[in-house]
Protein backbone atom coordinates (compact mmCIF):
# COMPACT_ATOMS: atom_id res chain seq x y z
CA UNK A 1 -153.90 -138.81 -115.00
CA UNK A 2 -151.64 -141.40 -116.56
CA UNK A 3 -148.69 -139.24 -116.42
CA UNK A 4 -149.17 -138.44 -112.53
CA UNK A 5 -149.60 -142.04 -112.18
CA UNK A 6 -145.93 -142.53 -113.94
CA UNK A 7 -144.64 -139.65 -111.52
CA UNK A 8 -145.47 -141.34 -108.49
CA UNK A 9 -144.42 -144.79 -109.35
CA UNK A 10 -140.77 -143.14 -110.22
CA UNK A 11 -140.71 -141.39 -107.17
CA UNK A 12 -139.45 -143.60 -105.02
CA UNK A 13 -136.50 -144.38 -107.17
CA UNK A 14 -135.40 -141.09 -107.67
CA UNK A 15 -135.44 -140.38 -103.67
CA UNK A 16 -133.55 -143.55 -103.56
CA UNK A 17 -130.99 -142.40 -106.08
CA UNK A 18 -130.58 -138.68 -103.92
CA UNK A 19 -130.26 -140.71 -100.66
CA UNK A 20 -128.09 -142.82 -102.08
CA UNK A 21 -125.83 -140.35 -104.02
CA UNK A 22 -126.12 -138.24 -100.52
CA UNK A 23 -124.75 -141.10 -97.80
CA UNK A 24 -122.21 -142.48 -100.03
CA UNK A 25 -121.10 -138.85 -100.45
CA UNK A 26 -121.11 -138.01 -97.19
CA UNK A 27 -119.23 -141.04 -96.67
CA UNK A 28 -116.69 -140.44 -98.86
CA UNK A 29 -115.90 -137.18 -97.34
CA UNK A 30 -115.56 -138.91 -93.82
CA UNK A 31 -112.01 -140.14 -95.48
CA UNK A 32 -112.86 -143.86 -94.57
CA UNK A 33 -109.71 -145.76 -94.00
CA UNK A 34 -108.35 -147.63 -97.49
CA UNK A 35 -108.77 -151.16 -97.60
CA UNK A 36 -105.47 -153.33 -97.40
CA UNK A 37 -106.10 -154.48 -100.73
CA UNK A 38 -106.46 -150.81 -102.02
CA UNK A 39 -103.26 -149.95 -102.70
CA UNK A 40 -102.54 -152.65 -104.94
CA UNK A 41 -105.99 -151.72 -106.98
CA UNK A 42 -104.17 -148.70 -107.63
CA UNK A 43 -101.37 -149.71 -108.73
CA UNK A 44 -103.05 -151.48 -111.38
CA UNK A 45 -104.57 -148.92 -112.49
CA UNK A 46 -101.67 -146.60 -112.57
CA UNK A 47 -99.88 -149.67 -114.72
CA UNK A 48 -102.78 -149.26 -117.08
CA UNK A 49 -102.68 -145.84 -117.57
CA UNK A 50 -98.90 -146.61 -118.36
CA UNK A 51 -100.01 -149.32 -120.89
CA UNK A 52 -98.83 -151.93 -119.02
CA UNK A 53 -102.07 -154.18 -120.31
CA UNK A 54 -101.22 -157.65 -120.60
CA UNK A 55 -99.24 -157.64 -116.72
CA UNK A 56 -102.78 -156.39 -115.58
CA UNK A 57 -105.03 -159.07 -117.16
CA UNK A 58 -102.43 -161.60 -116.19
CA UNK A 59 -102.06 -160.64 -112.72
CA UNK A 60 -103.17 -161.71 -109.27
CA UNK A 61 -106.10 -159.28 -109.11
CA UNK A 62 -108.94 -158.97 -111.09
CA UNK A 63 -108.54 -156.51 -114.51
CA UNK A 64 -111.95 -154.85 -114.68
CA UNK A 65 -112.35 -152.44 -111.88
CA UNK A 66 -108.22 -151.41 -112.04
CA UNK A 67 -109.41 -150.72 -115.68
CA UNK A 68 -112.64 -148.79 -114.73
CA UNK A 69 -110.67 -146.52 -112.24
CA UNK A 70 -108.20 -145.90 -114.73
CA UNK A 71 -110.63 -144.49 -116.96
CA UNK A 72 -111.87 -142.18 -114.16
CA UNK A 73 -108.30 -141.64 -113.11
CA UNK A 74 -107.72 -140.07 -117.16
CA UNK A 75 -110.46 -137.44 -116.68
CA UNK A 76 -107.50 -135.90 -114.29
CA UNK A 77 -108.81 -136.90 -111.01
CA UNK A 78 -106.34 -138.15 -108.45
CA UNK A 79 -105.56 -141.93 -108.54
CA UNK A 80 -107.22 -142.52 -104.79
CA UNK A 81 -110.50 -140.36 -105.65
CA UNK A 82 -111.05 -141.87 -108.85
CA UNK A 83 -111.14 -145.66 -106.91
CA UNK A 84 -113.34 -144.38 -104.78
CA UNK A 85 -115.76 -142.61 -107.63
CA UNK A 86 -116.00 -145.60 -109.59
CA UNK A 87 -117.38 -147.88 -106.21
CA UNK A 88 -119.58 -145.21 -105.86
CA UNK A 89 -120.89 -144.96 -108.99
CA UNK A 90 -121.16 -148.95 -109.08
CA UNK A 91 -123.17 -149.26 -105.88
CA UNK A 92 -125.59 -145.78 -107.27
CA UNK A 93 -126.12 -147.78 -110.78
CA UNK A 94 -126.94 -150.99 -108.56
CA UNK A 95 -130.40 -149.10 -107.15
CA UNK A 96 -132.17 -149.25 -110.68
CA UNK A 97 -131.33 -152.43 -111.48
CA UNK A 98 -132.40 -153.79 -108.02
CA UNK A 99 -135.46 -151.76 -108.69
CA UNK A 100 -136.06 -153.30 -111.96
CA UNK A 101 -135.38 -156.88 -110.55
CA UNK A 102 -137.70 -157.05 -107.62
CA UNK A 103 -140.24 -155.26 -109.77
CA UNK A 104 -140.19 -158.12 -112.44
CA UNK A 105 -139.52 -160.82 -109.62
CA UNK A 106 -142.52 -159.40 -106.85
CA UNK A 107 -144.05 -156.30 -107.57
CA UNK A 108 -144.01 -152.28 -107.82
CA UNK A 109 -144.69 -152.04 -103.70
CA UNK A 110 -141.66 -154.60 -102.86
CA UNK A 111 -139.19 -152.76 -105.39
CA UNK A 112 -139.67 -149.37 -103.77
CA UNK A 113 -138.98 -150.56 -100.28
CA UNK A 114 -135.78 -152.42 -101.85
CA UNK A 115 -134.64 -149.81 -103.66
CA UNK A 116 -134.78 -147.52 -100.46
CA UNK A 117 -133.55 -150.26 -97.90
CA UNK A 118 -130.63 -150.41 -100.37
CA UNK A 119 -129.58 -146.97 -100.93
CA UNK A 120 -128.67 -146.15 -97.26
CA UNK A 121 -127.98 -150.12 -96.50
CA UNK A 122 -124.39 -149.53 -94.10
CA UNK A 123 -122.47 -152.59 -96.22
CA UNK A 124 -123.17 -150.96 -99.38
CA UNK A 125 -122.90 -147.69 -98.42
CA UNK A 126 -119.24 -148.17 -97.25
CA UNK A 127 -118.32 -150.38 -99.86
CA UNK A 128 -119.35 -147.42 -102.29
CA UNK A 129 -116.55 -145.68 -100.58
CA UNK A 130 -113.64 -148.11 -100.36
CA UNK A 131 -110.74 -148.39 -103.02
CA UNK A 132 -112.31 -152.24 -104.05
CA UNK A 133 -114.55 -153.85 -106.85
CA UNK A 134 -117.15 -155.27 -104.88
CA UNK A 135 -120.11 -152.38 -105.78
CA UNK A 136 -118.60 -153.24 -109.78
CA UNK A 137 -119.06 -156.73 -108.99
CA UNK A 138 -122.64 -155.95 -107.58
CA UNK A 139 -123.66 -154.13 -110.08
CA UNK A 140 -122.70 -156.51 -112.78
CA UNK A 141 -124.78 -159.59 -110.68
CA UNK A 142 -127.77 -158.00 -110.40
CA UNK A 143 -127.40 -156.26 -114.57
CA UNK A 144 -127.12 -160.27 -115.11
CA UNK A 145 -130.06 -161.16 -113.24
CA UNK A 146 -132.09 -158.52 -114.90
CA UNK A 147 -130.65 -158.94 -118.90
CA UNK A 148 -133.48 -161.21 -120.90
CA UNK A 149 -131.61 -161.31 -124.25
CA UNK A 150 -129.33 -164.51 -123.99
CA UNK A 151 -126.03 -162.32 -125.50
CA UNK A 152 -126.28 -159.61 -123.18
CA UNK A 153 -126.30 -161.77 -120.44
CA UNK A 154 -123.50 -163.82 -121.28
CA UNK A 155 -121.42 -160.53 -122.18
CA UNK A 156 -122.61 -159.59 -118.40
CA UNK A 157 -121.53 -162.96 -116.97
CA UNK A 158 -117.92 -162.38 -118.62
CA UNK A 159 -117.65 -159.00 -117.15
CA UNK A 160 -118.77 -160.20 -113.42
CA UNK A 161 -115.89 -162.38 -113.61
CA UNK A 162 -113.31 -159.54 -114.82
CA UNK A 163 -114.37 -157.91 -111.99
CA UNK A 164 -114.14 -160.96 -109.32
CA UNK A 165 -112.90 -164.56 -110.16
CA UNK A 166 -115.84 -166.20 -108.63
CA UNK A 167 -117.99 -164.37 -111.14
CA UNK A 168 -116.84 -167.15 -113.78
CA UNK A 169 -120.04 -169.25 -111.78
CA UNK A 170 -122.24 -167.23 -113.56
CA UNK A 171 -121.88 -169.09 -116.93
CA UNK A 172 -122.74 -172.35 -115.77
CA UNK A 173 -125.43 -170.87 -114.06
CA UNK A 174 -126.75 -168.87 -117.10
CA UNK A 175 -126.72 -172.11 -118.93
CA UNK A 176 -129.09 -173.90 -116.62
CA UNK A 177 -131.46 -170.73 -116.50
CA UNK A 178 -131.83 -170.42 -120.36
CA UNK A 179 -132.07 -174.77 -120.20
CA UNK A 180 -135.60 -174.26 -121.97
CA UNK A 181 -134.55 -172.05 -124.38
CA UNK A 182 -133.21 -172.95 -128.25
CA UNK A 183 -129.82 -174.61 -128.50
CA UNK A 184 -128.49 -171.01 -130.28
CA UNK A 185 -129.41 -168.90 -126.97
CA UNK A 186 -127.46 -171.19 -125.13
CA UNK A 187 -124.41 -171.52 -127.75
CA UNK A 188 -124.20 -167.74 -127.73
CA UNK A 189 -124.62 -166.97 -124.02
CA UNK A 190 -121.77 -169.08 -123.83
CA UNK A 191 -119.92 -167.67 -126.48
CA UNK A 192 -120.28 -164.30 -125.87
CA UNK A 193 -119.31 -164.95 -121.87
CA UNK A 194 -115.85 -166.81 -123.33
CA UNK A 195 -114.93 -164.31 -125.46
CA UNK A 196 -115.11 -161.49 -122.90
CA UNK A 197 -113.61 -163.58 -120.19
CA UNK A 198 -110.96 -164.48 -122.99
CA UNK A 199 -108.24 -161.95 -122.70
CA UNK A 200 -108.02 -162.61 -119.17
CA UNK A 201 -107.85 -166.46 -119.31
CA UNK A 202 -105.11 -166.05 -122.36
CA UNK A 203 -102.70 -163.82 -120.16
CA UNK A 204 -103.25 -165.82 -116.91
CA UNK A 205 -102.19 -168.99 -119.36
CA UNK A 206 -99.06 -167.00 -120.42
CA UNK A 207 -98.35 -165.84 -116.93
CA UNK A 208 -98.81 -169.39 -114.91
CA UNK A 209 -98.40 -171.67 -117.56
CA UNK A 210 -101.58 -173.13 -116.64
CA UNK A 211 -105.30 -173.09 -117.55
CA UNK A 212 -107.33 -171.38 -114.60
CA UNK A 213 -109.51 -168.99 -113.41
CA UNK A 214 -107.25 -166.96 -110.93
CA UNK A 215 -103.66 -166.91 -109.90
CA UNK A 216 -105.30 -167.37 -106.40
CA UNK A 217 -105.92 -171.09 -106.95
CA UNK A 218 -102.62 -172.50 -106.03
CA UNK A 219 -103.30 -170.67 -102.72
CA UNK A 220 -106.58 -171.64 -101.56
CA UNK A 221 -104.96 -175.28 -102.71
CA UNK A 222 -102.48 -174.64 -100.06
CA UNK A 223 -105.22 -173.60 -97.58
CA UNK A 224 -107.26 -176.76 -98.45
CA UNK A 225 -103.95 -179.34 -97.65
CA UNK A 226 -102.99 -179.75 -101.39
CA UNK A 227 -99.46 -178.31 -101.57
CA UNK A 228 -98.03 -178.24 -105.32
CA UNK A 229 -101.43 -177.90 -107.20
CA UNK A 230 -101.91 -175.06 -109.28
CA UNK A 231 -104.99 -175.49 -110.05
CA UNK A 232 -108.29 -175.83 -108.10
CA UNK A 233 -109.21 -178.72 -110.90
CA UNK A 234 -105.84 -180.48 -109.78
CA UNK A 235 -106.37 -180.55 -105.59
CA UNK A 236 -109.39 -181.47 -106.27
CA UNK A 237 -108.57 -184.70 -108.38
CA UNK A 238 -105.56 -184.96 -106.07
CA UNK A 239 -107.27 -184.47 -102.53
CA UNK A 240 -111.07 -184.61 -103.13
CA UNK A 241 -111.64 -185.11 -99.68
CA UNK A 242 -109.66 -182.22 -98.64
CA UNK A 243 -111.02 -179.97 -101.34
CA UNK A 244 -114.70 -181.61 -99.59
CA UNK A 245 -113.55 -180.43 -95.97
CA UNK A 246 -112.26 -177.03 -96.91
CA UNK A 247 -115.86 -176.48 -98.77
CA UNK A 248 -117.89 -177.63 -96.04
CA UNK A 249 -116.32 -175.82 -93.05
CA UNK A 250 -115.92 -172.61 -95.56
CA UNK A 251 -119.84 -172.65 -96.03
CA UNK A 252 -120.65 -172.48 -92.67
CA UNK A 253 -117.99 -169.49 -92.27
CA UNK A 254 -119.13 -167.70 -94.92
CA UNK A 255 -122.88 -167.91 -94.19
CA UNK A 256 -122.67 -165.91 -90.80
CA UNK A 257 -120.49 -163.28 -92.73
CA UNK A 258 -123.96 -163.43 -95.53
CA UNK A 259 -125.49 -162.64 -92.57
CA UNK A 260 -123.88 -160.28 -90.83
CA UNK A 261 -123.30 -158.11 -94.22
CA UNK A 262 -127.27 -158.00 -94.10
CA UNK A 263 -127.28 -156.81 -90.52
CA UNK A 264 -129.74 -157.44 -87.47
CA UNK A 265 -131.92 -154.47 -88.90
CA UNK A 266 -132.81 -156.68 -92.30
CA UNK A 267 -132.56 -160.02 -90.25
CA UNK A 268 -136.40 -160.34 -88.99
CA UNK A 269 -137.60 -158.62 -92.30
CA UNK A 270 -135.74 -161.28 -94.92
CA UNK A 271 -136.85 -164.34 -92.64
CA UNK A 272 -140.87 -163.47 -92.39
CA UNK A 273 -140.15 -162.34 -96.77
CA UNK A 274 -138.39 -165.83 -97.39
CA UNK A 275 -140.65 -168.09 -95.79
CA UNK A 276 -143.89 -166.21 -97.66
CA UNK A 277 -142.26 -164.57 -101.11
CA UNK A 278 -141.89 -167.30 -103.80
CA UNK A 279 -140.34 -164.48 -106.75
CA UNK A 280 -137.30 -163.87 -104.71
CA UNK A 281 -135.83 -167.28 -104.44
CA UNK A 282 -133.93 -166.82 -107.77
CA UNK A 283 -131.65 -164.27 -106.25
CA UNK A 284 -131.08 -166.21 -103.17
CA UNK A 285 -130.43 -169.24 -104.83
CA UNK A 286 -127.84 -167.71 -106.97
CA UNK A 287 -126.44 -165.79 -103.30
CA UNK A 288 -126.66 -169.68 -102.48
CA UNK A 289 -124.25 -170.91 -104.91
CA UNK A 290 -122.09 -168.45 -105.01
CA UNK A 291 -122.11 -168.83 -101.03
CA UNK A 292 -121.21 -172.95 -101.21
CA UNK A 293 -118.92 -172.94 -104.10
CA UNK A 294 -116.57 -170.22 -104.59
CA UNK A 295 -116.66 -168.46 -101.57
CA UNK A 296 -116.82 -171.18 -99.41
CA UNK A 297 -113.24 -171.62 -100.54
CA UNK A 298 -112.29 -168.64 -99.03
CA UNK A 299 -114.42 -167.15 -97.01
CA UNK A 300 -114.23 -163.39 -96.18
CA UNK A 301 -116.97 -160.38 -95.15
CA UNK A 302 -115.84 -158.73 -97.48
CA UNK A 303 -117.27 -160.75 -100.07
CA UNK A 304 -120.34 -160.99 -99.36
CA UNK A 305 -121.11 -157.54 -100.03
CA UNK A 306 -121.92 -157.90 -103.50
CA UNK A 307 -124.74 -160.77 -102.44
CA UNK A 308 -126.24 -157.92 -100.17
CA UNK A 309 -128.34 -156.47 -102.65
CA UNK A 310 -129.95 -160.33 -103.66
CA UNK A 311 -131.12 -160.85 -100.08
CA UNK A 312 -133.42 -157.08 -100.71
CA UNK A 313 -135.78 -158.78 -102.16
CA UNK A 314 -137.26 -160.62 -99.47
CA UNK A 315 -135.90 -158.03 -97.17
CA UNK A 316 -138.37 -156.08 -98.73
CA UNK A 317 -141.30 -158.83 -98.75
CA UNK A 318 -141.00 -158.78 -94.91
CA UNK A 319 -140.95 -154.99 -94.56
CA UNK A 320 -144.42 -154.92 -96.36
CA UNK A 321 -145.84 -157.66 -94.36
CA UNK A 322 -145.06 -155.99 -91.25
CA UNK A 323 -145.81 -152.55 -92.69
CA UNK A 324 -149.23 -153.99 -93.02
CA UNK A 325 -149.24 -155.59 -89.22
CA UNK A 326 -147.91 -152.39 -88.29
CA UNK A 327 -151.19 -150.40 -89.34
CA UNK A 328 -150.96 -146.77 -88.11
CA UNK A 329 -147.27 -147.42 -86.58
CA UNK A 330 -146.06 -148.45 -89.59
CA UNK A 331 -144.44 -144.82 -90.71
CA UNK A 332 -142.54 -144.23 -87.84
CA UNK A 333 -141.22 -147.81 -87.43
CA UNK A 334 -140.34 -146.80 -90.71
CA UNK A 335 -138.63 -143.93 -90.34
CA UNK A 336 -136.65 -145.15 -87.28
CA UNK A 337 -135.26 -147.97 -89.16
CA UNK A 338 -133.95 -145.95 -92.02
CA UNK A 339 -132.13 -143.38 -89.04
CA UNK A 340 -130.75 -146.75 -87.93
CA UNK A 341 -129.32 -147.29 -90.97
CA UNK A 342 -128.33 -143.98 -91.80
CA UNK A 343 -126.14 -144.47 -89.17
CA UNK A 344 -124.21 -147.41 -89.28
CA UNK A 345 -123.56 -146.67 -92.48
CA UNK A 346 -122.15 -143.52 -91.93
CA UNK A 347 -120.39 -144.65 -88.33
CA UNK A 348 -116.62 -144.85 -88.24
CA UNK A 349 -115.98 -147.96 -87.20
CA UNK A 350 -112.08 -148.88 -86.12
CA UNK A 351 -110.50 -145.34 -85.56
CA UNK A 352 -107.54 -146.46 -84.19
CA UNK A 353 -106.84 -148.62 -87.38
CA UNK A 354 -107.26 -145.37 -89.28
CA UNK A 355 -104.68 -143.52 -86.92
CA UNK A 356 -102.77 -145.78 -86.33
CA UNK A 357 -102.24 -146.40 -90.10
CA UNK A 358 -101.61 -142.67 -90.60
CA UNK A 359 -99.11 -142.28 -88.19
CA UNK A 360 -97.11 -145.15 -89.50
CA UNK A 361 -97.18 -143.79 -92.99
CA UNK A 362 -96.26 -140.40 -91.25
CA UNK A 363 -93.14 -141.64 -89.47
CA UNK A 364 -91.72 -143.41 -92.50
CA UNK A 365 -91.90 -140.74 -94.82
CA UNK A 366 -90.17 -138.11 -92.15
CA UNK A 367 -87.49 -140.57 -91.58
CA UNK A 368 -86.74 -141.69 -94.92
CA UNK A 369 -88.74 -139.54 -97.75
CA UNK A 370 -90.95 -140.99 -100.22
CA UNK A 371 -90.57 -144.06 -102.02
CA UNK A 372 -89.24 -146.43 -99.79
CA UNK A 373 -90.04 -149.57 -100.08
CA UNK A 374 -91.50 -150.87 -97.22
CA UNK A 375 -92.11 -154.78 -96.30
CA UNK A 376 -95.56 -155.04 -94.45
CA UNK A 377 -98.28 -157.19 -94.41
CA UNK A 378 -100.39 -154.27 -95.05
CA UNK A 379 -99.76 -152.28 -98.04
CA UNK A 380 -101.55 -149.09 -96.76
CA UNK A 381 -98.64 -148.09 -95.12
CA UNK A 382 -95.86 -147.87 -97.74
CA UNK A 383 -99.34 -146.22 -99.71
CA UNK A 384 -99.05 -143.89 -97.65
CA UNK A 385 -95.76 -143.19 -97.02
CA UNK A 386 -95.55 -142.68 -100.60
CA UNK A 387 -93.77 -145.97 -100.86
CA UNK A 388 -93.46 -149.05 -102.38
CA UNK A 389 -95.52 -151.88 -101.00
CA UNK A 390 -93.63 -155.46 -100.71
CA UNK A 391 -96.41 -157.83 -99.28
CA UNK A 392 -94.87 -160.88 -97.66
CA UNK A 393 -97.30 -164.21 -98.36
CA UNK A 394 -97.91 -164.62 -94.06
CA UNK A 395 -97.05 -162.94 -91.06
CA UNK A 396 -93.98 -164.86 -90.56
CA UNK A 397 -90.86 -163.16 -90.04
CA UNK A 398 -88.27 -164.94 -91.85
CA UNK A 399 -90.66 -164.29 -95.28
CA UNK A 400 -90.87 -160.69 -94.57
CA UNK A 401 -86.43 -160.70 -94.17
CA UNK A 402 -86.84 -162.79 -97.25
CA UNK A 403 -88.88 -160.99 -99.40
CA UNK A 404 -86.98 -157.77 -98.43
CA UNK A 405 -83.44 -159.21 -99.20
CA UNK A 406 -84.59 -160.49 -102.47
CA UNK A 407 -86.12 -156.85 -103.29
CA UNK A 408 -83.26 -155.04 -101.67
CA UNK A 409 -85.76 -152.95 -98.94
CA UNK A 410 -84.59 -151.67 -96.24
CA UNK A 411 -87.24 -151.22 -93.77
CA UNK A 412 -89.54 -153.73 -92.56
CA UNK A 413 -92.60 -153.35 -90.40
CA UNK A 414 -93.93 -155.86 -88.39
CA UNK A 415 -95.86 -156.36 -85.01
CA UNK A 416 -94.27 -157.55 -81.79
CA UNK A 417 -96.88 -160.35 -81.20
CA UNK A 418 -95.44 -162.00 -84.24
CA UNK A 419 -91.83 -162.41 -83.42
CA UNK A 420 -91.66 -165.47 -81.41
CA UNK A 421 -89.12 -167.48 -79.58
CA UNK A 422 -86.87 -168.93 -80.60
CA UNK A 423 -86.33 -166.62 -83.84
CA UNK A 424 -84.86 -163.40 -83.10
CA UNK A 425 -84.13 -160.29 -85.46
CA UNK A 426 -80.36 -160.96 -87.19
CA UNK A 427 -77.93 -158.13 -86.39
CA UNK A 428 -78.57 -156.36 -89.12
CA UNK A 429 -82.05 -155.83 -88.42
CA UNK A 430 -82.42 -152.38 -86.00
CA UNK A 431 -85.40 -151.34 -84.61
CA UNK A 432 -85.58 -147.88 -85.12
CA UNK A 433 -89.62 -146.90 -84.31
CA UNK A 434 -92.32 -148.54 -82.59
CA UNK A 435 -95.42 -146.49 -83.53
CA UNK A 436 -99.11 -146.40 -82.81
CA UNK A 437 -98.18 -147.40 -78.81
CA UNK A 438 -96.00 -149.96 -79.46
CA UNK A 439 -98.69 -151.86 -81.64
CA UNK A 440 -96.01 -151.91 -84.71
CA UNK A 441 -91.84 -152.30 -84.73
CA UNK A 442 -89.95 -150.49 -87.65
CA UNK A 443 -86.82 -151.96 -88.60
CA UNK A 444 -84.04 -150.57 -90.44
CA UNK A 445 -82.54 -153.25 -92.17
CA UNK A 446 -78.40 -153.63 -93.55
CA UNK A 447 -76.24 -150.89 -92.75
């Protein structure tokens, strides 16, 4: 009796794991179109498997996932499959531990309908499919929230911020949750998180010359107003009140994109589980401050993904409660919401971008052959043109002639709609392709 007892209560679980294993599959195999930033994740990781480890730890993207995918990548996979392996593998490893979590935090019923609601959920479905560490940095958040021993979480909090910058939140964080615990849990939660976030720190200090976090900071400085700070630490000692303005106006931004990385299927179900579920306010109140503090700074949908699976919780609260309102209707309300989902997870959204990308790739490398290297905003397309990527800092045309005549490129991609009066292209600059409808200009530059 016990053991059938055991079976059942695994059940769900395991036909959350086969779902999940099955859309993100499925997914996969739909070829999604790469992320801009993907290219430059694989790069990394290609420099790793070269050796090229300090550069990596030092440089403007975060070391861990590179570093994961590289490992993948050395099994013999191809570079672009083993990127998208390890975020699936991330977002599959994410269903136990969410399991485990709302388990501990509500009870058995609640973690089932998580668990389920997650494993077909359309944000981390696709994100299990993209060439980018948000599953990894998922994965790692909720491992944190679930670790009891004070050095495993700290080791966890070091690794969430290897795989995203704003991870570095949860050691402060950590601190204040084990704040009734002996002084030696918090000295080596602490300790622990340093020394994994250590090599990092080190070769970003070698690199920059300065103490911080990420090599990002002296840009979102920029954003905020404060030109010339390096740091985060400095704008905000130099400009508080700009550092205060960017914050507040990023919150606001950032909480729709919270919300619309849930989606309108989860909306009703979290609000009825948040105003009546008491053990899932821990997760949201760490979604909460990662929300106002880091991300705030720069807000993108893309990053809330990894906060997706702490809003479950009371997702799942709700879904019970009106489960139970439901009565007899409660199985096929059920079943139509997880079709719903099924779907937008699996729909294509944007298949223009993903042609239009293609054919770009496609003309440069019949024109000129592979490795070119291409100036673009995007670096999909020199990716794909088995290129070389140069990624001006803005949209601005005299950076992208910049960048290329510093790097020596020859071809530079840009969009119409960004070439204003009164600049024009110099005479060396020939437009030699306007792909995709017109959407894009080539230019062939010198010669």
């Amino acid at each position: 009796m016990p053991l059938r007892g055991n079976t059942r209560s695994v059940a769900p679980l395991a036909a959350a794991l086969a779902v999940g294993l099955l859309a993100r599959v499925v997914r996969l195999l739909r070829d999604p179109l790469m992320h801009p930033d993907g290219p430059a994740y694989l790069g990394l990781a290609s420099d790793l498997l070269r050796g090229k480890v300090a550069a990596v730890l030092g440089g403007y993207y975060s070391p861990l996932y590179p570093a994961a995918v590289a490992g993948v990548a050395a099994a013999g996979l191809p570079l672009e499959l083993a990127g998208r392996l390890t975020a699936l593998l991330a977002g599959l490893a994410a269903l136990p531990l969410l399991h485990a979590l709302v388990r501990r935090l509500v009870d058995e019923r609640a973690a089932d309908v998580a668990v389920l609601v997650a494993a077909v959920h359309p944000a981390l479905v696709k994100a299990s499919a993209q060439v980018l560490p948000e599953t990894l940095a998922g994965a790692l958040l909720l491992a944190w929230l679930v670790a009891r021993r004070a050095g495993v979480a700290g080791a966890l909090a070091g690794a969430a911020y290897l795989a995203r910058p704003e991870g570095a939140l949860l050691l402060p964080l950590g601190l204040w949750r084990l704040r009734r615990e002996r002084t030696g849990a918090l000295v080596c939660y602490a300790g622990v998180a340093v020394v994994v976030m250590a090599p990092a720190l080190l070769a970003l200090r070698v690199e920059s010359g300065h103490w911080q976090l990420s090599p990002r900071e002296g840009r979102l400085a920029l954003l905020a107003g404060v030109p010339g700070a390096a740091t985060l630490a400095e704008a905000a000692l130099r400009a508080p009140v700009a550092m205060l303005a960017r914050l507040t106006a990023g919150v606001a931004r950032q909480v729709l994109h919270d919300a619309a990385a849930l989606g309108p299927l989860c909306a009703l179900p979290f609000v009825l589980g948040l105003r009546t579920a008491r053990g899932s306010r821990w997760p949201l109140a760490v979604a909460a401050w990662f929300t106002a503090l880091p991300l705030a700074l720069n807000p993108s949908p893309r990053y809330a993904v990894p906060l997706v699976p702490l809003f479950l919780p009371a997702t799942a609260v709700g879904l019970v409660a009106l489960g139970e309102r439901l009565g007899r209707h409660a199985r096929v309300a059920a079943a139509a919401l997880g079709v719903a989902l099924v779907v937008q997870a699996l729909w294509v959204s944007h298949p223009f971008d993903a042609a239009c990308s293609r054919e770009v790739s496609r003309v440069v490398l019949e024109r000129y052959g592979p490795g070119q290297a291409l100036v673009a905003v995007d670096g999909r397309f020199a990716y794909g043109a088995r290129g070389r990527a140069l990624v001006p800092p803005t949209t601005d045309p005299a950076d992208a002639l910049a960048l290329a005549r510093r790097s020596g490129a020859r071809l530079w991609l840009t969009r119409p709609a960004w070439i204003r009066p009164p600049w024009t292209p110099p005479a060396d600059a020939r437009a030699v392709a306007r792909p995709c409808g017109g959407t894009f200009v080539l230019f062939e530059l010198g010669g």
